[in-house]
Protein backbone atom coordinates (compact mmCIF):
# COMPACT_ATOMS: atom_id res chain seq x y z
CA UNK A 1 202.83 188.67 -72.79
CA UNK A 2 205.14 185.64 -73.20
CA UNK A 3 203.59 182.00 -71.68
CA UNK A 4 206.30 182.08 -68.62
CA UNK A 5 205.20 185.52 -67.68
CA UNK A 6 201.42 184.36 -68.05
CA UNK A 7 202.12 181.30 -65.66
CA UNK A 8 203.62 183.04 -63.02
CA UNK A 9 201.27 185.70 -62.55
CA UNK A 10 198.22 183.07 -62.44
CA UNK A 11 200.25 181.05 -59.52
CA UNK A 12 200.21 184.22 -57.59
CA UNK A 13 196.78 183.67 -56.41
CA UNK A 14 197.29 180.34 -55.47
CA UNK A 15 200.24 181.14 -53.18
CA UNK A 16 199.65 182.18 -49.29
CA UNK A 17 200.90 184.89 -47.57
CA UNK A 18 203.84 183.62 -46.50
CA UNK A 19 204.93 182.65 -49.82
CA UNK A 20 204.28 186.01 -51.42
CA UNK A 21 206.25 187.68 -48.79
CA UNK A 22 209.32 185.76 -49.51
CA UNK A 23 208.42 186.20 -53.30
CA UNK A 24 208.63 190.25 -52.55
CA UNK A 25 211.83 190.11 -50.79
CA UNK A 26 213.66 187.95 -54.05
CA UNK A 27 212.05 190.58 -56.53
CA UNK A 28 212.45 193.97 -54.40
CA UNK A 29 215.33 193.07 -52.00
CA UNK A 30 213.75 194.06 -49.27
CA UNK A 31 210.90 192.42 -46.63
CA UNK A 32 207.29 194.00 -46.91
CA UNK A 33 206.07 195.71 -44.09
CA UNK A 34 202.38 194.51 -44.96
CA UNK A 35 200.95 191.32 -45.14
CA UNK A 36 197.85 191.84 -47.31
CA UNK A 37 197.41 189.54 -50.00
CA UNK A 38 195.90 191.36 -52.68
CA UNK A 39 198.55 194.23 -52.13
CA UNK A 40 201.14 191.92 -52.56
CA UNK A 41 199.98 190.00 -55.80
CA UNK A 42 199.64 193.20 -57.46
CA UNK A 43 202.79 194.58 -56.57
CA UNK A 44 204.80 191.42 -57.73
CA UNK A 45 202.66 191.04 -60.73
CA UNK A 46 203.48 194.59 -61.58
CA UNK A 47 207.77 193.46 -60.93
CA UNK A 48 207.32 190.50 -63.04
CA UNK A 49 205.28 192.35 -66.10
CA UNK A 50 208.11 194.94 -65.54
CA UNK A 51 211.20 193.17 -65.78
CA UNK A 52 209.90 190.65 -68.68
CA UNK A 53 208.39 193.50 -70.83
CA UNK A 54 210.44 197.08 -69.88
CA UNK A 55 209.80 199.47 -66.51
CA UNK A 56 208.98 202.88 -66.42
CA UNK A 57 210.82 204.81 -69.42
CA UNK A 58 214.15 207.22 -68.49
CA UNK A 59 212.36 210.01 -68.68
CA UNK A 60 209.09 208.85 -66.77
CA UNK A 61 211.33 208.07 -63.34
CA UNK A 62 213.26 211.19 -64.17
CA UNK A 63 209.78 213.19 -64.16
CA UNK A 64 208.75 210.77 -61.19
CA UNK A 65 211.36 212.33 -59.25
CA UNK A 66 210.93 215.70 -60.25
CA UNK A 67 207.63 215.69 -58.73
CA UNK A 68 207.95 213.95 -55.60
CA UNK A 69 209.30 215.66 -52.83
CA UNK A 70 210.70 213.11 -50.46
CA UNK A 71 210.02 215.56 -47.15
CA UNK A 72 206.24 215.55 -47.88
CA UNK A 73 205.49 211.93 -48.23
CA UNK A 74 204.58 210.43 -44.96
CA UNK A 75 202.99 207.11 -44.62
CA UNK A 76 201.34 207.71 -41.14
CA UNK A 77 200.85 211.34 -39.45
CA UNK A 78 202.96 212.93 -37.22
CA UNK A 79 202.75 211.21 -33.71
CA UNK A 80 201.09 214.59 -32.18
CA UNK A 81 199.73 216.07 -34.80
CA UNK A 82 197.18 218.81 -34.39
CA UNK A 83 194.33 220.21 -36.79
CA UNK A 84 194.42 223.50 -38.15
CA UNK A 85 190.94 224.03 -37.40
CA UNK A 86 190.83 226.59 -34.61
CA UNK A 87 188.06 224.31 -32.50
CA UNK A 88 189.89 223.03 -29.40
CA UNK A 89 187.63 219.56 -29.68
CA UNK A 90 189.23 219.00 -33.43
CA UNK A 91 192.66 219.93 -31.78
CA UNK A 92 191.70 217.10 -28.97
CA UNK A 93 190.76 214.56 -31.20
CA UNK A 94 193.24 214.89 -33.95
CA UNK A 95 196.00 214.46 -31.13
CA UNK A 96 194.45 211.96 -30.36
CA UNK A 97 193.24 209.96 -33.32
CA UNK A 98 196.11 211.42 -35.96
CA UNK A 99 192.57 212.40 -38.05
CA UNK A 100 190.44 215.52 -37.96
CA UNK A 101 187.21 215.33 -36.43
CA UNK A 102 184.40 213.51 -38.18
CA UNK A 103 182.34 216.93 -39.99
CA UNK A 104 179.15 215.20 -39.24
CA UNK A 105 179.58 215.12 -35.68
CA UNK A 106 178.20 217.86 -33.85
CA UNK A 107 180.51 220.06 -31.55
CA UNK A 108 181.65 219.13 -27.68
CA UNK A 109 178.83 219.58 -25.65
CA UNK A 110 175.65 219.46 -27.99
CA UNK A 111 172.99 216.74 -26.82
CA UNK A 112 171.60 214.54 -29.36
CA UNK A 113 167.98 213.63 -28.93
CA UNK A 114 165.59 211.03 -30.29
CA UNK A 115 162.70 209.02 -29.29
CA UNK A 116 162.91 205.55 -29.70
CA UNK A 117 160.55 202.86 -28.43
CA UNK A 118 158.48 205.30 -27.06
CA UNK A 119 161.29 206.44 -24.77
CA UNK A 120 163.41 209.56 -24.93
CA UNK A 121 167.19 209.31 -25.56
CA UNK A 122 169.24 211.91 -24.98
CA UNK A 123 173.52 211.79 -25.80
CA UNK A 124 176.07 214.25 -25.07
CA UNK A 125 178.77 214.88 -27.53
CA UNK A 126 182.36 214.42 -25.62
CA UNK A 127 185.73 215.37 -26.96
CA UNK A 128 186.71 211.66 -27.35
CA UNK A 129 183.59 210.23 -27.75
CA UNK A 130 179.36 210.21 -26.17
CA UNK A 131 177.81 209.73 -23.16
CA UNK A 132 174.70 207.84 -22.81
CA UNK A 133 173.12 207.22 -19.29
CA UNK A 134 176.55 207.82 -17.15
CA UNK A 135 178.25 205.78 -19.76
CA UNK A 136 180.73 206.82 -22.46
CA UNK A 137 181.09 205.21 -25.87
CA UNK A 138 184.20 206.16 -28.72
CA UNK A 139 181.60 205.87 -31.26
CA UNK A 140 178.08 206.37 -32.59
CA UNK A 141 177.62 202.47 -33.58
CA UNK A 142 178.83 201.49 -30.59
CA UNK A 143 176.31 203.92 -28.56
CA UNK A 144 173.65 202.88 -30.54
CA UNK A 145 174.30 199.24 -30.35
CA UNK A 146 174.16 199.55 -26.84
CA UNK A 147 170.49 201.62 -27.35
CA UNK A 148 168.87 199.12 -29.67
CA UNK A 149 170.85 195.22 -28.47
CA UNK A 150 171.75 194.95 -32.67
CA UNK A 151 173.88 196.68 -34.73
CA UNK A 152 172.99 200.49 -36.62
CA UNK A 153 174.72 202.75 -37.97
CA UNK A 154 175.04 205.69 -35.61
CA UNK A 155 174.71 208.46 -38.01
CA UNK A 156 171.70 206.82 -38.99
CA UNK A 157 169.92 206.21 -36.00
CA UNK A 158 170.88 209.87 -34.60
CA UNK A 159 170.13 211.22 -38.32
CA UNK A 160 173.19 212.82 -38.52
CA UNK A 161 174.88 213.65 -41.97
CA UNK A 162 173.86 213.20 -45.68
CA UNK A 163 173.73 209.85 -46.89
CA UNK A 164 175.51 207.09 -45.62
């Protein structure tokens, strides 16, 4: 690696965001859409290394494009996308999240119970969520914060899953 090439990649790090972004446009000719800084020092690091030393050989980008297929490469998921998984609450949440349901989550309907403090806590599994005392939560941490006044991991406090 030449001394130029060595001095611009170590100002990389010392540049902000800002700076890198307008750094991406000159190299790529075109904005970022993202604005994370680690991201971007390795992706103009990677330009810079590229056009002092050599890209990607003829017949590397050739077999690059051989094997992508431009239809299947999505950066997010279809806006109502469903699961495949015949259980209506995976079909729920996966409209609704863009994800499949969580596997360590039991199905819609199943009460979780624990004793905790000497009292008896009992959580119903919703579509979109739990319910806790008349109250609904999106997640287990959140549930459990409520529970306990400091933060747990859900899975772990309901013993849910392998490790975590």
């Amino acid at each position: 690696m030449n001394h130029d090439l060595t001095q611009d990649l170590t100002t990389l790090t010392g540049m902000t965001i800002g700076q890198l972004c307008q750094r991406y446009a000159e190299l790529f000719g075109e904005q970022t859409r993202t604005r994370h800084k680690a991201y971007l020092i390795r992706k103009i690091a990677w330009r810079l290394q590229a056009l002092a030393e050599g890209g990607l050989s003829e017949r590397a980008l050739q077999r690059a494009t051989e094997l992508a297929n431009e239809a299947d490469v999505r950066l997010t998921p279809p806006r109502h996308w469903t699961s495949p998984l015949p259980d209506d609450t995976a079909t729920v949440t996966a409209a609704v999240y863009g994800v499949d349901r969580d596997t360590r989550i039991p199905k819609v309907g199943t009460a979780l119970v624990r004793r905790y403090k000497g009292r008896m806590i009992r959580v119903i599994v919703l579509p979109d969520g739990f319910e806790y005392e008349g109250q609904r939560f999106r997640t287990l941490t959140a549930l459990t914060h409520a529970i306990t006044g400091s933060h747990a991991n859900g899975f772990r406090f309901f013993n849910l899953g392998g490790r975590i």
